[in-house]
Protein backbone atom coordinates (compact mmCIF):
# COMPACT_ATOMS: atom_id res chain seq x y z
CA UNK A 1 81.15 111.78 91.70
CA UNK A 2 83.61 114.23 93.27
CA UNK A 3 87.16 112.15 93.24
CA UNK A 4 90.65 113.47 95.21
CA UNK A 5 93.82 113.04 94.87
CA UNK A 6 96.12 114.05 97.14
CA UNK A 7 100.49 114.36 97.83
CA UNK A 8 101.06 111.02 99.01
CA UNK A 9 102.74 111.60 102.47
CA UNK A 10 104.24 108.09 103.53
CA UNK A 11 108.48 108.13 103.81
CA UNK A 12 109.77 107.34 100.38
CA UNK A 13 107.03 107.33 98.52
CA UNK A 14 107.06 109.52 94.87
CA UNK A 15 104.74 108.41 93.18
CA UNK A 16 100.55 109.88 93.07
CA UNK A 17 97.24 107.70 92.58
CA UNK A 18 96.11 109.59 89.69
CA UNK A 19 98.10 110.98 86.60
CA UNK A 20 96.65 113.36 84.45
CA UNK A 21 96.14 110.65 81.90
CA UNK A 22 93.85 108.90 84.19
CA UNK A 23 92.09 111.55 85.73
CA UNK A 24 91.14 112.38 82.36
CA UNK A 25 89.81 109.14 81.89
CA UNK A 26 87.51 109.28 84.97
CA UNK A 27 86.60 113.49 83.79
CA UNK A 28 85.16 112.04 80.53
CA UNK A 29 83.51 109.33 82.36
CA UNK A 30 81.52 112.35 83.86
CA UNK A 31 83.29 112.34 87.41
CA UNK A 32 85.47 115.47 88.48
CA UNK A 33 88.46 115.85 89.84
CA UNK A 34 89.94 117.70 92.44
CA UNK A 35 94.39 117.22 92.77
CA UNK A 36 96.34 118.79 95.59
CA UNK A 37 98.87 121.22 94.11
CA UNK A 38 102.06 119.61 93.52
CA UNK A 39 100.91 116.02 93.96
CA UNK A 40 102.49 114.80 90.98
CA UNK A 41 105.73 116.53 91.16
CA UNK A 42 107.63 113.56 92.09
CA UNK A 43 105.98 111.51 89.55
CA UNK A 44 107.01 114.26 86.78
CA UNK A 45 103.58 115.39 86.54
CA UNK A 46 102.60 119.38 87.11
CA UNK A 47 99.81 121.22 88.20
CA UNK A 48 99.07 122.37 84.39
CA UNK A 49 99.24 118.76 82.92
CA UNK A 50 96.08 118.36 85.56
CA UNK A 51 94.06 121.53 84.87
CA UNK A 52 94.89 120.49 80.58
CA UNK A 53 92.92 116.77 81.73
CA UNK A 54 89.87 118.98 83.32
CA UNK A 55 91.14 118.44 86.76
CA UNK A 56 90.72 121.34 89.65
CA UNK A 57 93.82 122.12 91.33
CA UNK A 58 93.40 122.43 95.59
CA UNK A 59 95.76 124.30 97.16
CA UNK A 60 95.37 122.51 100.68
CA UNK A 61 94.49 118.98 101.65
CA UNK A 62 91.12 120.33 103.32
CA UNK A 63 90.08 121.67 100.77
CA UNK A 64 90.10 118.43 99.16
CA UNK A 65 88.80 116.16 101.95
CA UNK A 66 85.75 117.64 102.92
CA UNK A 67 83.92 118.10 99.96
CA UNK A 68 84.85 114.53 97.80
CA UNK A 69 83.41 111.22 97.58
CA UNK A 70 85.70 109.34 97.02
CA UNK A 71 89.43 109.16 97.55
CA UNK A 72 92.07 107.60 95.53
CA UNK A 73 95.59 106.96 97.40
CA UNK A 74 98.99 105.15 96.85
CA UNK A 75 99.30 103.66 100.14
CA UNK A 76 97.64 103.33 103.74
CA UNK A 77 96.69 107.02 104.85
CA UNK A 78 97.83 108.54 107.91
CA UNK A 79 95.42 109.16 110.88
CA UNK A 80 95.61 113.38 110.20
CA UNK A 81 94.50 112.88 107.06
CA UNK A 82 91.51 109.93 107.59
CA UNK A 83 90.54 112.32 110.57
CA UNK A 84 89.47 115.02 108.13
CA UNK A 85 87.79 113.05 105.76
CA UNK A 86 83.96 113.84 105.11
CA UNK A 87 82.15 111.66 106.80
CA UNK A 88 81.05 108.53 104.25
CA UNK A 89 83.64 109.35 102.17
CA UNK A 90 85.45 106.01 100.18
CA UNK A 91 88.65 105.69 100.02
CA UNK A 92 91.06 103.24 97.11
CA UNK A 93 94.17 101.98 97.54
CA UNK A 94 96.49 99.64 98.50
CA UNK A 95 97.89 98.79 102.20
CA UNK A 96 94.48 97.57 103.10
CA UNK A 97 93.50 98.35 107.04
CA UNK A 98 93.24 95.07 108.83
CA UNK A 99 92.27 95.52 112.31
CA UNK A 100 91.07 98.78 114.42
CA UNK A 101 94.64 99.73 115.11
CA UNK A 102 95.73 103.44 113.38
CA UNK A 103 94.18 105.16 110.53
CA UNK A 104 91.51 102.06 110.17
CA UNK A 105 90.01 102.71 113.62
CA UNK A 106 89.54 106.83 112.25
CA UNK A 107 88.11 105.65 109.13
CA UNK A 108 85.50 103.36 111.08
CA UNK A 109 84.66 106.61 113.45
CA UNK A 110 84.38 108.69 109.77
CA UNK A 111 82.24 105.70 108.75
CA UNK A 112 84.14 105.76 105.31
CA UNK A 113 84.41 102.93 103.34
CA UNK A 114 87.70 101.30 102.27
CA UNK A 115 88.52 99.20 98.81
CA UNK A 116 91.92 97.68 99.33
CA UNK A 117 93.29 96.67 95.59
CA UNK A 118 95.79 94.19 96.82
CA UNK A 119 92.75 91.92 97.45
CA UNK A 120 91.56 92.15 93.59
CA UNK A 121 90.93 88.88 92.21
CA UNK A 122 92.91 87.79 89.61
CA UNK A 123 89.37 87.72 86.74
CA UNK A 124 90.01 88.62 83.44
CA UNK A 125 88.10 91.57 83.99
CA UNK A 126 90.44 92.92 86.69
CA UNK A 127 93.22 92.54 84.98
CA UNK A 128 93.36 96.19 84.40
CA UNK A 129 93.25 97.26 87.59
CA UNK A 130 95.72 95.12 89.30
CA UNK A 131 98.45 97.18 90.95
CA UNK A 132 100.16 94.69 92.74
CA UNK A 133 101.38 92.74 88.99
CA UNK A 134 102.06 96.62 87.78
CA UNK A 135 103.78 97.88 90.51
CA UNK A 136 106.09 94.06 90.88
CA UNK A 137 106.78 94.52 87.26
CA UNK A 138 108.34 97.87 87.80
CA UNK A 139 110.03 96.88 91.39
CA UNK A 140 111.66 93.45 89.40
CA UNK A 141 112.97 95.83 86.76
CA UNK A 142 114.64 97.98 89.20
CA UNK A 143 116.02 95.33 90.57
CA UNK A 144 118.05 93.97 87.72
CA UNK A 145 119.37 97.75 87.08
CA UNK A 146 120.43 97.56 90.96
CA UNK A 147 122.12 94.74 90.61
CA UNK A 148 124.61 95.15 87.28
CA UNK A 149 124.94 98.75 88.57
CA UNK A 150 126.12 97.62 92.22
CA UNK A 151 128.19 94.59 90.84
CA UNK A 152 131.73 95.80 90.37
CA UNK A 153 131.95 93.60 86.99
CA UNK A 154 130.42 93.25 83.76
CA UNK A 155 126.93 91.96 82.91
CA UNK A 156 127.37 91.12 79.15
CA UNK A 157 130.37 88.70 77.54
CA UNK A 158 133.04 90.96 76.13
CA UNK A 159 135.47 89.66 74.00
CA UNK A 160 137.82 92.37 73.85
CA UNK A 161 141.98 93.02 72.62
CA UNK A 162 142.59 92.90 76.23
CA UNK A 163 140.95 89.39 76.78
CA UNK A 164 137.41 87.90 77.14
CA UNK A 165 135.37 89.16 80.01
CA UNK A 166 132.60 86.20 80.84
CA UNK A 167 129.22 87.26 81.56
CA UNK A 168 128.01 87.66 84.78
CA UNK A 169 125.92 84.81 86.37
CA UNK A 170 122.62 85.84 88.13
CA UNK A 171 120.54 83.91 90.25
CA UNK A 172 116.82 84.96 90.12
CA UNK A 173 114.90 83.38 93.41
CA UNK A 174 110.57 83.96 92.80
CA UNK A 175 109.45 83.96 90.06
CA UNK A 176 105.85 85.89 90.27
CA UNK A 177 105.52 88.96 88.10
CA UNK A 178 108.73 90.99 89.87
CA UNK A 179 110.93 87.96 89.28
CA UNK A 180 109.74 87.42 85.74
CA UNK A 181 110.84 91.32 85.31
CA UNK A 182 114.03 91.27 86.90
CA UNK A 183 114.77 87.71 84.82
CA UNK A 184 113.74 89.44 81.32
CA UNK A 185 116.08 92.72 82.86
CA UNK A 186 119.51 90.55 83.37
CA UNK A 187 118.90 88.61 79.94
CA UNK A 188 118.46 92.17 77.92
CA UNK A 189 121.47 93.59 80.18
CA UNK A 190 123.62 89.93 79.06
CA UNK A 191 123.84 88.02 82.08
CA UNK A 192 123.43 84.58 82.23
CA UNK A 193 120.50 83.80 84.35
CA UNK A 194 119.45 81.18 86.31
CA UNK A 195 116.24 80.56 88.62
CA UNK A 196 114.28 79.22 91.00
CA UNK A 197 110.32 78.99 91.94
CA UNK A 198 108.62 77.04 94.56
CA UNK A 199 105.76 76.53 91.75
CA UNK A 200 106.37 73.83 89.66
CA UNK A 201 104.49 75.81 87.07
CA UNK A 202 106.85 78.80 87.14
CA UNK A 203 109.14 76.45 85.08
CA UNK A 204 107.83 77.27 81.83
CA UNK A 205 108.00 80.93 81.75
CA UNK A 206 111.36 81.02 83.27
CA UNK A 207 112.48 78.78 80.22
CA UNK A 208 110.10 81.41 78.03
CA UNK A 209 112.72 84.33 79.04
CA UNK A 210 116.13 82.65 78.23
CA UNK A 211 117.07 81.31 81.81
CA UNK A 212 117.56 78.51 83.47
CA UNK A 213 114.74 77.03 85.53
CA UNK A 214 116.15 75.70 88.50
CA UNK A 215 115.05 71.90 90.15
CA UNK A 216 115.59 71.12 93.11
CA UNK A 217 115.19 67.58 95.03
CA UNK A 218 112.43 68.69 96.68
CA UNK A 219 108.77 68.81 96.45
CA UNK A 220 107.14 71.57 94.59
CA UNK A 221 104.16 73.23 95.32
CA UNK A 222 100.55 74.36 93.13
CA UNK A 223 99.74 77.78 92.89
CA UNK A 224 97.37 78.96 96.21
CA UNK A 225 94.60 80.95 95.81
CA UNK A 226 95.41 84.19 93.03
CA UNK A 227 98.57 82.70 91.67
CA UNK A 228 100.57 83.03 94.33
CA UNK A 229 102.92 80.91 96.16
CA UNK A 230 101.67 79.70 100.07
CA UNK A 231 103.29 79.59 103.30
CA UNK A 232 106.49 76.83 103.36
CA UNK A 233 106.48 74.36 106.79
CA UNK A 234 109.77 74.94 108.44
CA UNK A 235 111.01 71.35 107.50
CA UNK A 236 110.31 71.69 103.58
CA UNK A 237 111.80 75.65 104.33
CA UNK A 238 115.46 73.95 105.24
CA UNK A 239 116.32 71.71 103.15
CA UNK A 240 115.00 74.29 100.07
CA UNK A 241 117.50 76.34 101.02
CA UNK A 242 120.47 73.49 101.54
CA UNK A 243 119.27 72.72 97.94
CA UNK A 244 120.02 76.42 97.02
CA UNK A 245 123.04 77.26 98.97
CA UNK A 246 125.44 76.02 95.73
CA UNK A 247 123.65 77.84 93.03
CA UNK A 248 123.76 81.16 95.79
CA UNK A 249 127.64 80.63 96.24
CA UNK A 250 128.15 80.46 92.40
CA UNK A 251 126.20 83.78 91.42
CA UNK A 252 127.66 86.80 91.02
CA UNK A 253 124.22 88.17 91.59
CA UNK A 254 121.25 87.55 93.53
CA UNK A 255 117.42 88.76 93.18
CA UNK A 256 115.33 87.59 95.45
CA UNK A 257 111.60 88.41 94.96
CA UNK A 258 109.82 85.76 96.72
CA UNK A 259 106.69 87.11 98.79
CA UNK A 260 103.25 85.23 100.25
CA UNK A 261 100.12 88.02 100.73
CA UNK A 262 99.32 88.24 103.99
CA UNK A 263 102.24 86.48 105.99
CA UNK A 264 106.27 87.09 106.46
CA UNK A 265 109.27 86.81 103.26
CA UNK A 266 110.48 83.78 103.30
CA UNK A 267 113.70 83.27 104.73
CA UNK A 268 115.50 82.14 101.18
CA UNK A 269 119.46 83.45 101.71
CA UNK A 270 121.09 82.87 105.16
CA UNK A 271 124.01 84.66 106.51
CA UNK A 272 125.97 81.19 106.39
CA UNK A 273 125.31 81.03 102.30
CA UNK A 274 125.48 85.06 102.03
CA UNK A 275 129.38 84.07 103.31
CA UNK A 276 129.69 81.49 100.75
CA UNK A 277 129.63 83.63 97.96
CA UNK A 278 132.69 85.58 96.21
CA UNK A 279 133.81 88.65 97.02
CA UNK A 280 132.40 91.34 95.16
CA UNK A 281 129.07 89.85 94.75
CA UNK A 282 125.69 91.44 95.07
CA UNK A 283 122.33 90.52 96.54
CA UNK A 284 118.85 92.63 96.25
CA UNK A 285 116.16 91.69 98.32
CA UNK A 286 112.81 93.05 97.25
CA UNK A 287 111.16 91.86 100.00
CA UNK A 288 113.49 93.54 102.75
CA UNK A 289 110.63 95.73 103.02
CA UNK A 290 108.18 93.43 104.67
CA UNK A 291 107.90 94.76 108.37
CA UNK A 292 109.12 90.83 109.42
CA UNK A 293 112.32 90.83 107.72
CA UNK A 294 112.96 90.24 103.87
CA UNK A 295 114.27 86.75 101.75
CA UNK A 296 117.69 87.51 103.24
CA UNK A 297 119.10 87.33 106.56
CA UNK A 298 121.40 90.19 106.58
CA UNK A 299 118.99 92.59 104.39
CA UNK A 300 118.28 96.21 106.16
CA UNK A 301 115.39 97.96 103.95
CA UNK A 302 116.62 101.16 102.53
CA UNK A 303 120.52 99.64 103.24
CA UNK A 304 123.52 98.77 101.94
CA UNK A 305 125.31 96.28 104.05
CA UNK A 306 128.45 94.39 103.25
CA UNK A 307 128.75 91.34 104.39
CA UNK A 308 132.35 89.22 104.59
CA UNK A 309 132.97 91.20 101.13
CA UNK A 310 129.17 90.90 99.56
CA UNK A 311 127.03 93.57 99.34
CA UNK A 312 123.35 93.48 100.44
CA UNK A 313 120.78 95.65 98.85
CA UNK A 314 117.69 95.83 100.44
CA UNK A 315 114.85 96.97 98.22
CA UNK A 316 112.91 99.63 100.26
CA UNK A 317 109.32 100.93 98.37
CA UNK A 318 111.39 99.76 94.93
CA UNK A 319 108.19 100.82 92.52
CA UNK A 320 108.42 104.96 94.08
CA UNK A 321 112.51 104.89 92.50
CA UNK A 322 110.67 105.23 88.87
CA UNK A 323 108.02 106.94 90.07
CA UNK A 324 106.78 108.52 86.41
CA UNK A 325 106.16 105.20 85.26
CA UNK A 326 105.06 103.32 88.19
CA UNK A 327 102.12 105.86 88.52
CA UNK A 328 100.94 106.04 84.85
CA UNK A 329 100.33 102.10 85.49
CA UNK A 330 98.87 102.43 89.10
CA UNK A 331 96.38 105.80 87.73
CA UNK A 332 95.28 103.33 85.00
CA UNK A 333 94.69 100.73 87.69
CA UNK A 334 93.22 103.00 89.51
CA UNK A 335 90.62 104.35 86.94
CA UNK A 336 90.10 100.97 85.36
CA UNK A 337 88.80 100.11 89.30
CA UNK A 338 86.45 103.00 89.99
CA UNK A 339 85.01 103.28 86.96
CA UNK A 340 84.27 99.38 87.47
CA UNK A 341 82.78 100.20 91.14
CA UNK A 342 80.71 102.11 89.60
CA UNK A 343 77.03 102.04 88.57
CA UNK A 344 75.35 105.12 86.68
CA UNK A 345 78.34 107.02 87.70
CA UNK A 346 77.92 106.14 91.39
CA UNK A 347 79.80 104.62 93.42
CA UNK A 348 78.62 101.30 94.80
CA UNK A 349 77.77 101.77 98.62
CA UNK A 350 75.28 99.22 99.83
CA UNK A 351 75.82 95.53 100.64
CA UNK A 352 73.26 94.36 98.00
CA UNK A 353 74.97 96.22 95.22
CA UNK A 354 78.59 95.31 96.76
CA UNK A 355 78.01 91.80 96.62
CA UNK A 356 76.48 91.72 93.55
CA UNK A 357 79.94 92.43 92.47
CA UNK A 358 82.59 90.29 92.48
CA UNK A 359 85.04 93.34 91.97
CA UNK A 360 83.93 94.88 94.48
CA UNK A 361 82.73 92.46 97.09
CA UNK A 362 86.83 91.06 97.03
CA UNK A 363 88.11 94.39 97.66
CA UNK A 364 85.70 96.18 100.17
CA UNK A 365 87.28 95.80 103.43
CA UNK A 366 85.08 98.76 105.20
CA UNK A 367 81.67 99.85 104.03
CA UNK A 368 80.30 102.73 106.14
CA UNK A 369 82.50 102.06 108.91
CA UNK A 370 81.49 98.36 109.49
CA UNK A 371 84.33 95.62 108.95
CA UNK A 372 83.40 93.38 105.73
């Protein structure tokens, strides 16, 4: 199979599908590989660490597109670039096309097929391909490092000649894989940590890092579908966060890294408990990102913003800020998943042989142009 990889082109984004480390993975597997010059440049990868794996550099983008099988991407591909695409061609990757709007009406026209690996079920087998838990794990640890390095105090006790400096309290709201991370990041950085999931179950490996789990008069909620949190009504939504406004007025730091597939944030910090807090503190939103607003009010993605003396970090593509990293785990994702789509070193492409998978049948959102 004939496999590209091209410069991701999407605002902020650094980071490449493949890294030489899994392209040589998919070489030996028989497959070949075909990288646009320079496309792992921002990931710290060069042109020669790709031809050393067996891969063939491209000069161009077309020279790519119309002569692969199968395309391997970070994120949602523009409509140039699905427009170009050999007709049939596959395409993997996250930001899965939902409707007909943009580049998902092109890649119907190219009759391509799309395999979207946010919808990967969580199987033991897939656990090596699942980007979303690699790429939160690297957006929660960027978080922490945001936070001590934007709060204007200490993280760790110090007990110094000069006095005793008390740590710094941090207040850790979601705890799914990016929360766990940005927890485990305060600990090792000596904060004390406190927080808070809407899963009762999140308890336990909250307590497993060193922090405080966080219980609230409330009711809790089970796990929906995948491990992940569901959707809040308004009523339970209101007096969660009256429950949290004290321990959000008491931190000197906030993470918030709460997140449902498929729907808004959740509102978790207002502006009313953003102005309860001390001067000087800090709050990172992860989720500022989401297109219908992030977990706090006054969060901007990309941003800064102070607020009555707090500052407001919103997280904006957090995972592309250690790019290097953050693609080694998504190209091993990545490989782990095609290799696993396919069958005598071809890719699966009819509906007998894509339901017969349960890989594959979770992830195909377009086969041949037709809406799955």
């Amino acid at each position: 199979m004939q496999i590209g990889v091209l410069t991701e082109t999407a605002p902020f984004e650094r980071r490449v599908a493949l890294t030489p480390e899994s392209a040589g993975r998919l070489i030996a597997a028989g497959h070949s590989v075909y990288v646009q010059s320079g496309a792992g440049l921002a990931s710290d990868e060069d042109d020669d660490a790709y031809r050393a794996a067996g891969a063939v550099i491209a000069k161009s983008p077309e020279e790519i597109l119309g002569n692969i099988d199968l395309l391997t991407a970070v994120g949602q591909l523009d409509q140039q670039t699905a427009a170009k695409l050999r007709p049939g061609t596959a395409v993997v990757g996250l930001s899965s096309p939902k409707d007909g709007r943009g580049p998902a009406g092109v890649l119907v026209d190219r009759h391509a097929s799309f395999f979207a690996l946010e919808l990967l079920p969580r199987i033991t087998r897939a656990q090596s391909m699942d980007a979303l838990s690699s790429q939160a794990m690297v957006a929660g640890y960027r978080a922490g490092l945001i936070a001590a390095e934007r709060l204007p105090r200490f993280f760790p006790l110090l007990m110094t000649a000069a006095g005793t400096v008390p740590p710094a309290k941090v207040l850790v709201l979601g705890a799914g894989v990016a929360g766990l991370q940005a927890i485990a990041t305060a600990k090792r950085l000596g904060a004390v940590v406190e927080a808070y999931d809407v899963r009762a179950a999140a308890a336990e490996e909250i307590r497993s890092l060193g922090a405080k789990a966080i219980s609230l008069d409330i009711e809790s909620q089970t796990s929906a579908s995948g491990g992940y949190a569901s959707e809040q009504a308004t009523d339970a939504a209101d007096r969660q966060r009256k429950a949290l406004a004290p321990y959000v007025a008491a931190a000197d730091a906030v993470i918030t890294t709460a997140a449902v597939p498929g729907r808004p944030a959740p509102l978790l910090v207002t502006a009313q408990m953003v102005e309860k807090m001390r001067t000087g503190s800090v709050i990172v939103d992860l989720a500022a990102d989401n297109p219908n607003g992030g977990n706090c009010e006054v969060s901007r993605p990309g941003e800064d913003i102070r607020h009555h003396g707090v500052l407001v970090h919103g997280g904006r593509n957090m995972p592309s800020q250690l790019a290097a990293h953050a693609s080694r785990l998504y190209g091993t994702n990545m490989s782990a998943f095609v290799l696993a789509i396919c069958q005598d070193g071809v890719l699966v492409s009819t509906p007998e042989g894509i339901a017969a998978d349960e890989i594959a049948a979770a992830c195909c959102v377009l086969l041949k142009g037709e809406f799955r």
